[in-house]
PDB file of N, CA and C in Angstrom:
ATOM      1  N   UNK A   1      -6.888 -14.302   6.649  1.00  0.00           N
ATOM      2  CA  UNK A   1      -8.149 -13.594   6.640  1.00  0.00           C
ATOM      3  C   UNK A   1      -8.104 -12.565   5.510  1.00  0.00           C
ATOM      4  N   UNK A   2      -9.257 -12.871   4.759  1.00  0.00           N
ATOM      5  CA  UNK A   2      -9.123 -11.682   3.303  1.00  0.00           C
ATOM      6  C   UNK A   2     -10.208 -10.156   3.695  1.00  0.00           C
ATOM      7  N   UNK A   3      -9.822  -9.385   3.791  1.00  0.00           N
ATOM      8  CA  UNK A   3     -10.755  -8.504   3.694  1.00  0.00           C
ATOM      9  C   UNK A   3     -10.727  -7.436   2.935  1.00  0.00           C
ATOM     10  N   UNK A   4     -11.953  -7.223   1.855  1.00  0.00           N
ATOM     11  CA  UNK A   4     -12.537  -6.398   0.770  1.00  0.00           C
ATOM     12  C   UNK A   4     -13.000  -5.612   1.231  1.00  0.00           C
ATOM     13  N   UNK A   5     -14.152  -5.636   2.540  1.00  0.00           N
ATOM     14  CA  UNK A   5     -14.618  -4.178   2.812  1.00  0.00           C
ATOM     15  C   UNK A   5     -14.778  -4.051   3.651  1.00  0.00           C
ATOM     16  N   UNK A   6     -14.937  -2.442   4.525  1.00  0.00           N
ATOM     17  CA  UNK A   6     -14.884  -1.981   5.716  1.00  0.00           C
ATOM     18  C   UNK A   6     -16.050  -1.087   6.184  1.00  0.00           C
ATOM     19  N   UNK A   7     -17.115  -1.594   7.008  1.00  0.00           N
ATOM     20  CA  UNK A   7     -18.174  -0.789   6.840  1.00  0.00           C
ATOM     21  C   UNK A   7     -18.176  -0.880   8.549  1.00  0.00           C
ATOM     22  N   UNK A   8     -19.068   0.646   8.924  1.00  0.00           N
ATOM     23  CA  UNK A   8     -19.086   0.470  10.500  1.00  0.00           C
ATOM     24  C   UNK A   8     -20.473   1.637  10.418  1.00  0.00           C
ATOM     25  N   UNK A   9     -21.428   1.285  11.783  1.00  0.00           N
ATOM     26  CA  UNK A   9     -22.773   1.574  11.550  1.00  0.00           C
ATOM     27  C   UNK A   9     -22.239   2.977  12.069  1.00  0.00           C
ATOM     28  N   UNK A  10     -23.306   3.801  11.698  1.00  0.00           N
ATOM     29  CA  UNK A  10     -22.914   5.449  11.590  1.00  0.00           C
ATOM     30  C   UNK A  10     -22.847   5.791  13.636  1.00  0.00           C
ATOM     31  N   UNK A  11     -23.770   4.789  14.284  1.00  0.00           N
ATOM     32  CA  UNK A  11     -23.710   5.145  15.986  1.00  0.00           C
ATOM     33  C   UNK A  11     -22.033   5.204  16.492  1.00  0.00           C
ATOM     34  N   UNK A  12     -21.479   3.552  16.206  1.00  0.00           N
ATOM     35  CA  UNK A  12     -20.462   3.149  16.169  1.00  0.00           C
ATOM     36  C   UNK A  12     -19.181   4.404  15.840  1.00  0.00           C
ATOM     37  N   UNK A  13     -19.614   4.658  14.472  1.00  0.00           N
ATOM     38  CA  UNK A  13     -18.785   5.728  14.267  1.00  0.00           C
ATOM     39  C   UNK A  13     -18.619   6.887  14.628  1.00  0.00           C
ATOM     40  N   UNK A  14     -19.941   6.862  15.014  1.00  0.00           N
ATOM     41  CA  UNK A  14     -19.779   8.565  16.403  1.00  0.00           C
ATOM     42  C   UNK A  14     -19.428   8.103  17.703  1.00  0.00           C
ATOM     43  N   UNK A  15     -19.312   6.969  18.285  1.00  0.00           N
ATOM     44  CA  UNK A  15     -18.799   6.956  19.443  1.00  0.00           C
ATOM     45  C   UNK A  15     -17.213   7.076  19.571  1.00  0.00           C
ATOM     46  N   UNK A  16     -16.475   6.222  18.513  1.00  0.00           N
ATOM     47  CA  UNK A  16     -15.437   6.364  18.279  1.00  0.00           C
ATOM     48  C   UNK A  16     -14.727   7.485  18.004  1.00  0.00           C
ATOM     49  N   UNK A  17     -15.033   8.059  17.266  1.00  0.00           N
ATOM     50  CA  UNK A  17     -15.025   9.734  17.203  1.00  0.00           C
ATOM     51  C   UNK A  17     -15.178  10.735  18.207  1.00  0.00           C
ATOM     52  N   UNK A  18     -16.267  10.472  19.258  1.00  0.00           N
ATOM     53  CA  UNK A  18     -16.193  10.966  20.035  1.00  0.00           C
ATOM     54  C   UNK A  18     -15.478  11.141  21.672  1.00  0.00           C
ATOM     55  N   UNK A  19     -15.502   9.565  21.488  1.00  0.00           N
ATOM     56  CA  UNK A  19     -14.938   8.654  23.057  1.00  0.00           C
ATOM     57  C   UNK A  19     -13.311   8.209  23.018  1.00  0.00           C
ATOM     58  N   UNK A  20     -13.094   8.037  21.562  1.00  0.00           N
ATOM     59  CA  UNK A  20     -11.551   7.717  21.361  1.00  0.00           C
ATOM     60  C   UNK A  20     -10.564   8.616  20.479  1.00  0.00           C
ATOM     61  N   UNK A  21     -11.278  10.024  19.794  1.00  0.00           N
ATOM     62  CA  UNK A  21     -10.966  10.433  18.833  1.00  0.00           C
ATOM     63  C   UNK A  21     -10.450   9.731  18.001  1.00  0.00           C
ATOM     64  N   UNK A  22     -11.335   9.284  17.562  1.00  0.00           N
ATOM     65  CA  UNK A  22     -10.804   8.437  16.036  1.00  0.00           C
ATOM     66  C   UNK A  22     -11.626   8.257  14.726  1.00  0.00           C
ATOM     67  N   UNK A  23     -10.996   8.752  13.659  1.00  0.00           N
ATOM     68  CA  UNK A  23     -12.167   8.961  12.589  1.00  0.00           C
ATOM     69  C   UNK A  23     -12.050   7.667  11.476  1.00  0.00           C
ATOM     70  N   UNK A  24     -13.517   7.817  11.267  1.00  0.00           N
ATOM     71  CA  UNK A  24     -13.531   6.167  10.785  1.00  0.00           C
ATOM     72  C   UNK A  24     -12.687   6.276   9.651  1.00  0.00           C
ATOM     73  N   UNK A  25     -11.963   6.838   8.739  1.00  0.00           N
ATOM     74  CA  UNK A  25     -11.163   6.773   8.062  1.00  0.00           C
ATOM     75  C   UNK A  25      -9.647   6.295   8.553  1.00  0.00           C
ATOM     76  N   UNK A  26      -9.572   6.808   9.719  1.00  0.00           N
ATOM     77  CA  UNK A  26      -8.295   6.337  10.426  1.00  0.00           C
ATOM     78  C   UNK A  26      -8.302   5.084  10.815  1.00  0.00           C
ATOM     79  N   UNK A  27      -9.500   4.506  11.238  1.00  0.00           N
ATOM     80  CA  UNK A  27      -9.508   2.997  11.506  1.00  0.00           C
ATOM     81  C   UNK A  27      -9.618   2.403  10.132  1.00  0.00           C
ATOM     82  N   UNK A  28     -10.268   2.729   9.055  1.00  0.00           N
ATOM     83  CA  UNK A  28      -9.926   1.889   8.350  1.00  0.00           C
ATOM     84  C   UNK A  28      -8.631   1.141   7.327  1.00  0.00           C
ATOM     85  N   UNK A  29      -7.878   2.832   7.739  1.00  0.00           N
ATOM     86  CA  UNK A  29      -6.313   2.893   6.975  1.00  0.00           C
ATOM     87  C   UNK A  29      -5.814   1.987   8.017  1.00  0.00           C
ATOM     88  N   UNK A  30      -5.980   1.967   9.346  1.00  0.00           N
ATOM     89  CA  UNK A  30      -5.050   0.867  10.522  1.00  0.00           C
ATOM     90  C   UNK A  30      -5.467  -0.427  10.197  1.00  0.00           C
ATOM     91  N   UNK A  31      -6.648  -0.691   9.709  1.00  0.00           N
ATOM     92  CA  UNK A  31      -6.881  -1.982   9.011  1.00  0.00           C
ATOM     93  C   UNK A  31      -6.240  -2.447   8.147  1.00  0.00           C
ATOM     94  N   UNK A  32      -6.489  -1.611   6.923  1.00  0.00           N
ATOM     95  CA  UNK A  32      -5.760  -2.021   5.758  1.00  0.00           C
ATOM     96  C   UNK A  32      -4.037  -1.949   5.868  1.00  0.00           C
ATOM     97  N   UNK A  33      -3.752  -1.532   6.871  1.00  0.00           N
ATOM     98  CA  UNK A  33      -2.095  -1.522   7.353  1.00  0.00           C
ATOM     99  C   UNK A  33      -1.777  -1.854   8.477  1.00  0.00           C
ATOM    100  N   UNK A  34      -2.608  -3.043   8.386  1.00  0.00           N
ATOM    101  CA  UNK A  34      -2.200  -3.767   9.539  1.00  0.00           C
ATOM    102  C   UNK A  34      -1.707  -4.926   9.380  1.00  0.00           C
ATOM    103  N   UNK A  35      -0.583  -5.145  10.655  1.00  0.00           N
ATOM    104  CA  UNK A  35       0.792  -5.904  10.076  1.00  0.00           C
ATOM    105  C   UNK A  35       0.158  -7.500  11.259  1.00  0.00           C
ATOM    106  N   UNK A  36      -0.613  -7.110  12.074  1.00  0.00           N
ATOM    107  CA  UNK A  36      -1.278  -8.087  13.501  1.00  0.00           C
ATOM    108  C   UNK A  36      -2.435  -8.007  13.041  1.00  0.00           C
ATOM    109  N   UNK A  37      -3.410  -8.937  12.909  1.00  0.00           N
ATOM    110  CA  UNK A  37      -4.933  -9.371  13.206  1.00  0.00           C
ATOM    111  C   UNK A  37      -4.807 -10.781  14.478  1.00  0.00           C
ATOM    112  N   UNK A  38      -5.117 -10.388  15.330  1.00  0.00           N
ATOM    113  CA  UNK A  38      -5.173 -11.497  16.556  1.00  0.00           C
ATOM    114  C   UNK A  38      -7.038 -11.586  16.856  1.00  0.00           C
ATOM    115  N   UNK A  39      -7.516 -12.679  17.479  1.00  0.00           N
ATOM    116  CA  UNK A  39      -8.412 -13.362  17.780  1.00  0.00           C
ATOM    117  C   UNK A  39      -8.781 -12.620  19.469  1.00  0.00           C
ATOM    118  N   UNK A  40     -10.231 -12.052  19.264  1.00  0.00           N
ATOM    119  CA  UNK A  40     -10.089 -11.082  20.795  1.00  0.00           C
ATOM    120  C   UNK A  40     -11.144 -11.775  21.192  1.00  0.00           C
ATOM    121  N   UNK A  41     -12.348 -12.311  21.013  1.00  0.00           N
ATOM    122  CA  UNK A  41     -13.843 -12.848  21.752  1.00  0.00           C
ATOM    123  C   UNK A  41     -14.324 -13.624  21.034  1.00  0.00           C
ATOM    124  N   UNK A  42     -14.612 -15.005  21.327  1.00  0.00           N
ATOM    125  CA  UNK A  42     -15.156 -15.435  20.823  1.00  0.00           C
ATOM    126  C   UNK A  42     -17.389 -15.279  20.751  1.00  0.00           C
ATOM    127  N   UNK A  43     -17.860 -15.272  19.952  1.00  0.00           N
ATOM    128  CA  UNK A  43     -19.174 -14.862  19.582  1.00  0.00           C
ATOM    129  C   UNK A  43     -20.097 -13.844  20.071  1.00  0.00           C
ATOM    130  N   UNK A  44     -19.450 -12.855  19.744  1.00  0.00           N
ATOM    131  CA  UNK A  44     -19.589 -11.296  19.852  1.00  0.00           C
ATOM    132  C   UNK A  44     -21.050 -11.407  20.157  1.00  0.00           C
ATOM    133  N   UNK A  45     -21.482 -11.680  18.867  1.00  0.00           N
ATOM    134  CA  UNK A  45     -22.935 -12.206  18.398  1.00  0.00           C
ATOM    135  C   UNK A  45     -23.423 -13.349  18.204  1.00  0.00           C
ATOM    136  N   UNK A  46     -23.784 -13.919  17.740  1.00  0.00           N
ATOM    137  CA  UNK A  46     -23.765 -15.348  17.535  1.00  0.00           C
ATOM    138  C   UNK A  46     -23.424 -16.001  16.496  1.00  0.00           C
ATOM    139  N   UNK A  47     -22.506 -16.410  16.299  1.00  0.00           N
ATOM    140  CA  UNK A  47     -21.272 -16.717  15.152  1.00  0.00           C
ATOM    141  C   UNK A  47     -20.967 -15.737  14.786  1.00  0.00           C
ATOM    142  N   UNK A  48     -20.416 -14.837  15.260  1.00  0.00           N
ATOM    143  CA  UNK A  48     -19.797 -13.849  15.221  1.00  0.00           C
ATOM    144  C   UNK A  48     -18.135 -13.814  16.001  1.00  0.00           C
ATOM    145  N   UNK A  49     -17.193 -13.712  15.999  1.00  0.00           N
ATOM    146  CA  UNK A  49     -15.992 -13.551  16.244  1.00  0.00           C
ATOM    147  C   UNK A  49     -15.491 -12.278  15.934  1.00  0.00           C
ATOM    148  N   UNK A  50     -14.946 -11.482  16.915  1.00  0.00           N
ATOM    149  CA  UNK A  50     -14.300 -10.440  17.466  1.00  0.00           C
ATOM    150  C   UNK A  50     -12.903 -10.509  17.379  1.00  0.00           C
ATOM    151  N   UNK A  51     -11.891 -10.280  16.277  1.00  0.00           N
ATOM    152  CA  UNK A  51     -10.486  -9.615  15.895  1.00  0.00           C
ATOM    153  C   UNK A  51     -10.223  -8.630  16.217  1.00  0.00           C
ATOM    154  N   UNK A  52      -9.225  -8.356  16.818  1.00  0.00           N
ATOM    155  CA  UNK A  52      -8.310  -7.049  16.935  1.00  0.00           C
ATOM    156  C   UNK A  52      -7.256  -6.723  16.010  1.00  0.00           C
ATOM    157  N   UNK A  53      -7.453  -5.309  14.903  1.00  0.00           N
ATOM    158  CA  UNK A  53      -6.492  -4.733  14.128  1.00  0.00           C
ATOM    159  C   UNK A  53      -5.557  -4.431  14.775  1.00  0.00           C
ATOM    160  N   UNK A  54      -3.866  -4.585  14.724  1.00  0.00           N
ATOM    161  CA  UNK A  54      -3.170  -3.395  15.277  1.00  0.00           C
ATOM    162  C   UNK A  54      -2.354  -3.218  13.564  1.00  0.00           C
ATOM    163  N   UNK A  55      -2.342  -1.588  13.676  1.00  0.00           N
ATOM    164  CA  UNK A  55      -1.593  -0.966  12.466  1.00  0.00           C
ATOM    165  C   UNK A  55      -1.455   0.775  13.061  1.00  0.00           C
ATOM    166  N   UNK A  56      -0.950   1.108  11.793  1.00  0.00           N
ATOM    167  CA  UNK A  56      -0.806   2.253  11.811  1.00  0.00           C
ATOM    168  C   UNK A  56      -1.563   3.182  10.567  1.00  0.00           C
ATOM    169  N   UNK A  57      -1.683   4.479  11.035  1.00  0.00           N
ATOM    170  CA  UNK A  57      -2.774   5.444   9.793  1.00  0.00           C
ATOM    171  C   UNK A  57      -1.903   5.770   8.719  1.00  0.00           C
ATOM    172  N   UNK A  58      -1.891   5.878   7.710  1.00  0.00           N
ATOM    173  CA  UNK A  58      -1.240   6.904   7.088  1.00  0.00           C
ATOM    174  C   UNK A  58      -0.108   7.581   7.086  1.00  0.00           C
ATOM    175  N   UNK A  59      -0.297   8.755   8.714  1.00  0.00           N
ATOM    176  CA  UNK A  59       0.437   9.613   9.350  1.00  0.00           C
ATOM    177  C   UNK A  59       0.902   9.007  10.446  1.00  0.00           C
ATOM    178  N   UNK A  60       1.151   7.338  10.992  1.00  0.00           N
ATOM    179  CA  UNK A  60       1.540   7.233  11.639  1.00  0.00           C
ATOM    180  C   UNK A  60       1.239   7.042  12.707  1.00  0.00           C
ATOM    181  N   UNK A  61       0.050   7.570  13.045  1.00  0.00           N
ATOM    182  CA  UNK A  61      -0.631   7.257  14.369  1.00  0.00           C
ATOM    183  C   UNK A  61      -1.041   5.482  14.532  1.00  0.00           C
ATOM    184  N   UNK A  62      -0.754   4.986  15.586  1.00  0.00           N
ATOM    185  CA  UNK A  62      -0.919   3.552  16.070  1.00  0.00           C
ATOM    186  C   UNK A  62      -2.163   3.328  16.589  1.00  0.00           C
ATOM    187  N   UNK A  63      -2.571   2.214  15.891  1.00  0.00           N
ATOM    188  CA  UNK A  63      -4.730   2.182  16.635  1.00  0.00           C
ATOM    189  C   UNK A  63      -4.807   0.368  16.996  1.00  0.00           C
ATOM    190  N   UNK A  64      -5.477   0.451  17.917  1.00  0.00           N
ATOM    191  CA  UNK A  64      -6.362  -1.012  17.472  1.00  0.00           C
ATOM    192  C   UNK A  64      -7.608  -0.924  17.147  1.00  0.00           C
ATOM    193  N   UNK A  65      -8.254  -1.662  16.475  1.00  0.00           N
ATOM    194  CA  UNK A  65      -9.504  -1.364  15.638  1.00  0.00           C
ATOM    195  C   UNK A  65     -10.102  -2.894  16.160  1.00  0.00           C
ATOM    196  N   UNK A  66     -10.846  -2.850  16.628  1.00  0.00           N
ATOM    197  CA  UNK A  66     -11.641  -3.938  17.474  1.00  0.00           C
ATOM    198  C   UNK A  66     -12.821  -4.029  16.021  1.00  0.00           C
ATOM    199  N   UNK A  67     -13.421  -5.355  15.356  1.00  0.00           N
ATOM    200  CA  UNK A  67     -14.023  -5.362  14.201  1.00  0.00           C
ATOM    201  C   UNK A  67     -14.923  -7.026  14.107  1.00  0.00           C
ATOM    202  N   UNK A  68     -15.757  -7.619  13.651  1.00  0.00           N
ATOM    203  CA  UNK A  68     -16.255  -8.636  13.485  1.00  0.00           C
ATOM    204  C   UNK A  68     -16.340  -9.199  12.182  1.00  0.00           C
ATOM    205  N   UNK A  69     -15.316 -10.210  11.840  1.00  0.00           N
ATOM    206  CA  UNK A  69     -14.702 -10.364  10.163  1.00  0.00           C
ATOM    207  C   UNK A  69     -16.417 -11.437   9.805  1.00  0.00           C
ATOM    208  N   UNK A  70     -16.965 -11.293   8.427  1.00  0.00           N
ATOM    209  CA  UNK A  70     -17.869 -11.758   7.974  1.00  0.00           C
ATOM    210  C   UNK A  70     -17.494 -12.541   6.878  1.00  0.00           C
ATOM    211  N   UNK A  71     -16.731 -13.594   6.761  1.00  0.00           N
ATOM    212  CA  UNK A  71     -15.915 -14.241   5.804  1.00  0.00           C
ATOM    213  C   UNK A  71     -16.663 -14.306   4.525  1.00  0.00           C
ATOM    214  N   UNK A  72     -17.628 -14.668   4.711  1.00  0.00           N
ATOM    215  CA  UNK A  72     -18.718 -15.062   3.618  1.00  0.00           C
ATOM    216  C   UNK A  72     -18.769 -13.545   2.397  1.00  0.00           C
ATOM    217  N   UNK A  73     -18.715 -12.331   3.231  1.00  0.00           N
ATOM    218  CA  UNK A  73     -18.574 -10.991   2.473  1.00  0.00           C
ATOM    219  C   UNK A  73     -17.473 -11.016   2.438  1.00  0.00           C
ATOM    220  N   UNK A  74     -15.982 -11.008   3.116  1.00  0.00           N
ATOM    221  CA  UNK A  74     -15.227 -10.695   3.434  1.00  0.00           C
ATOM    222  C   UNK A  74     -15.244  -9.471   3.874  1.00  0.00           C
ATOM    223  N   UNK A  75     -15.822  -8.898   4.753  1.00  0.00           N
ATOM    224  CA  UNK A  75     -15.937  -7.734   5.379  1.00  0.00           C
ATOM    225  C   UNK A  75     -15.737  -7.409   6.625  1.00  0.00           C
ATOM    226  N   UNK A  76     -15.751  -6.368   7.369  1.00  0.00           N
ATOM    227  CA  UNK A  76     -14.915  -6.064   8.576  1.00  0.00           C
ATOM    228  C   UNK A  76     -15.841  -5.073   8.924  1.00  0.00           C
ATOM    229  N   UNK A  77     -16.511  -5.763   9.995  1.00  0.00           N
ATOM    230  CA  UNK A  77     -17.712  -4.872  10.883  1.00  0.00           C
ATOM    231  C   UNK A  77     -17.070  -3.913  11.696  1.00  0.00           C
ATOM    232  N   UNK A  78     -16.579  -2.526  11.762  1.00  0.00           N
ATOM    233  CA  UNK A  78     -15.989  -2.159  13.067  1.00  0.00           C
ATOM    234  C   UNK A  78     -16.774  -1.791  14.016  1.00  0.00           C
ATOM    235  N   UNK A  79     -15.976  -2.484  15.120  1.00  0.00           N
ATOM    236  CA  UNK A  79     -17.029  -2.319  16.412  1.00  0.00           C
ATOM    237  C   UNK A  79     -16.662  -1.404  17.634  1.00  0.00           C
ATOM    238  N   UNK A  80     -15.629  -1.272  17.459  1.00  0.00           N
ATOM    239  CA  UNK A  80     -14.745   0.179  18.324  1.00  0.00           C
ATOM    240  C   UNK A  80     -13.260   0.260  17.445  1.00  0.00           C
ATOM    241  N   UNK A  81     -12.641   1.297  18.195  1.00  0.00           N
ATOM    242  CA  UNK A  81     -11.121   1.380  17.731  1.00  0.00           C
ATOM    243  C   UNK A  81     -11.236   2.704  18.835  1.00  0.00           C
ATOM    244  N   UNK A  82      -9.721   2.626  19.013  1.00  0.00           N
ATOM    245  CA  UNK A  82      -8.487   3.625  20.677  1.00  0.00           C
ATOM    246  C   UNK A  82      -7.297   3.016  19.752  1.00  0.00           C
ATOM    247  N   UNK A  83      -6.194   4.178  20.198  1.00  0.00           N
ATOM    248  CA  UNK A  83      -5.193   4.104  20.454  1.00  0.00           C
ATOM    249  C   UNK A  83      -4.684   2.893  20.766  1.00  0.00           C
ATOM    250  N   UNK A  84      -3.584   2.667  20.460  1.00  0.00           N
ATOM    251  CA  UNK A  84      -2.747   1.439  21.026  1.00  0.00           C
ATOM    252  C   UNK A  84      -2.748   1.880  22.498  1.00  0.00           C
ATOM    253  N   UNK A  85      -2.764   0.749  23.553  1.00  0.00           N
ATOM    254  CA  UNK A  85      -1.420   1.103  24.689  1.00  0.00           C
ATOM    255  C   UNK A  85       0.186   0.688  24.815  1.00  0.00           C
ATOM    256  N   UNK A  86       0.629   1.496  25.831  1.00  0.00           N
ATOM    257  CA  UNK A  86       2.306   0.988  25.327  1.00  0.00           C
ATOM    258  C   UNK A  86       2.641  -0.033  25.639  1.00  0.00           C
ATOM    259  N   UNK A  87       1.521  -1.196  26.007  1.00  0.00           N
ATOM    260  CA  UNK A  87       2.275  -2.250  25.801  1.00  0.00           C
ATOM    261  C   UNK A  87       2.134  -2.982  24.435  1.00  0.00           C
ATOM    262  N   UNK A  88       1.564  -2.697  23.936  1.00  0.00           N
ATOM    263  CA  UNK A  88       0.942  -3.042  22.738  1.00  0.00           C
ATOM    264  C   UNK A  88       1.823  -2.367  21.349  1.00  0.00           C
ATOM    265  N   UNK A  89       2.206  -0.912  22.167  1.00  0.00           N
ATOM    266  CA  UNK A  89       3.318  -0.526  20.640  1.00  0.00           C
ATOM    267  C   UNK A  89       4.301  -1.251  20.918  1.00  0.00           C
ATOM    268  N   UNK A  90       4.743  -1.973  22.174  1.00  0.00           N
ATOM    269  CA  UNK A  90       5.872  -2.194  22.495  1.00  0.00           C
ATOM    270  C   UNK A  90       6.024  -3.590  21.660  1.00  0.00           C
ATOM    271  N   UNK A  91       4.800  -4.024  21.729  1.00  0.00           N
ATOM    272  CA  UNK A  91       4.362  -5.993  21.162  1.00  0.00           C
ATOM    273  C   UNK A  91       4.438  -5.266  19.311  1.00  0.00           C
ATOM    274  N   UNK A  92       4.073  -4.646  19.070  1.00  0.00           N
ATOM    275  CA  UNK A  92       3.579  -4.464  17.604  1.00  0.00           C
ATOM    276  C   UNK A  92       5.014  -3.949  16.980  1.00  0.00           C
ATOM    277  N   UNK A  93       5.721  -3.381  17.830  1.00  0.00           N
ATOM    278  CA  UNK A  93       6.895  -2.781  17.034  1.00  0.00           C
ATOM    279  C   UNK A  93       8.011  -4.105  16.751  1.00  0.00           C
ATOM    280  N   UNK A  94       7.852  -4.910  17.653  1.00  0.00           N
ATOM    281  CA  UNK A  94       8.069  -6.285  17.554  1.00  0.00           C
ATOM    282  C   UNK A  94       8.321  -7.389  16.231  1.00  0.00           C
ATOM    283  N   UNK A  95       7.400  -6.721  15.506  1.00  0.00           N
ATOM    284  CA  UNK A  95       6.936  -7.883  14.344  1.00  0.00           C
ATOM    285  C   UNK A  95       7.663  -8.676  13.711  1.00  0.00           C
TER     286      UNK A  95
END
């Protein structure tokens, strides 16, 4: 999966911010450093498919970034992002 760009609608990005503390800059660094892209729903929307990021920010902090890849742009809709849980650092530290 190639992805060039990372765009997320400004609602989206205040919920995340608000509900998960997470700033859309941080999800997008867990994107771009992300070592897992796994397959989470199939047709979010309608032909739409739902990936899960797991990476880390910058500073280290561990996220999943829940996103809808648009191959045709190569772009990465984000549609939420939280924290890892520990089972998930436990799977990701794994690699």
């Amino acid at each position: 999966m190639q992805i060039n760009f990372i765009v997320c609608p400004k609602n989206i990005e205040q919920k995340i911010e608000v509900k998960h503390h997470v700033s859309l800059s941080e999800a997008r660094q867990a994107i771009l450093n992300s070592s897992r892209i796994r397959f989470a729903e199939r047709e979010h929307r309608e032909g739409a498919n739902v990936y899960v990021a797991f990476g880390q920010t910058f500073v280290g902090r561990y996220l999943a970034v829940f996103f809808i890849d648009k191959p045709k742009s190569t772009t990465a809709l984000i549609i939420s992002a939280r924290d890892m849980s520990a089972k998930e650092r436990k799977t990701y530290g794994k690699k």
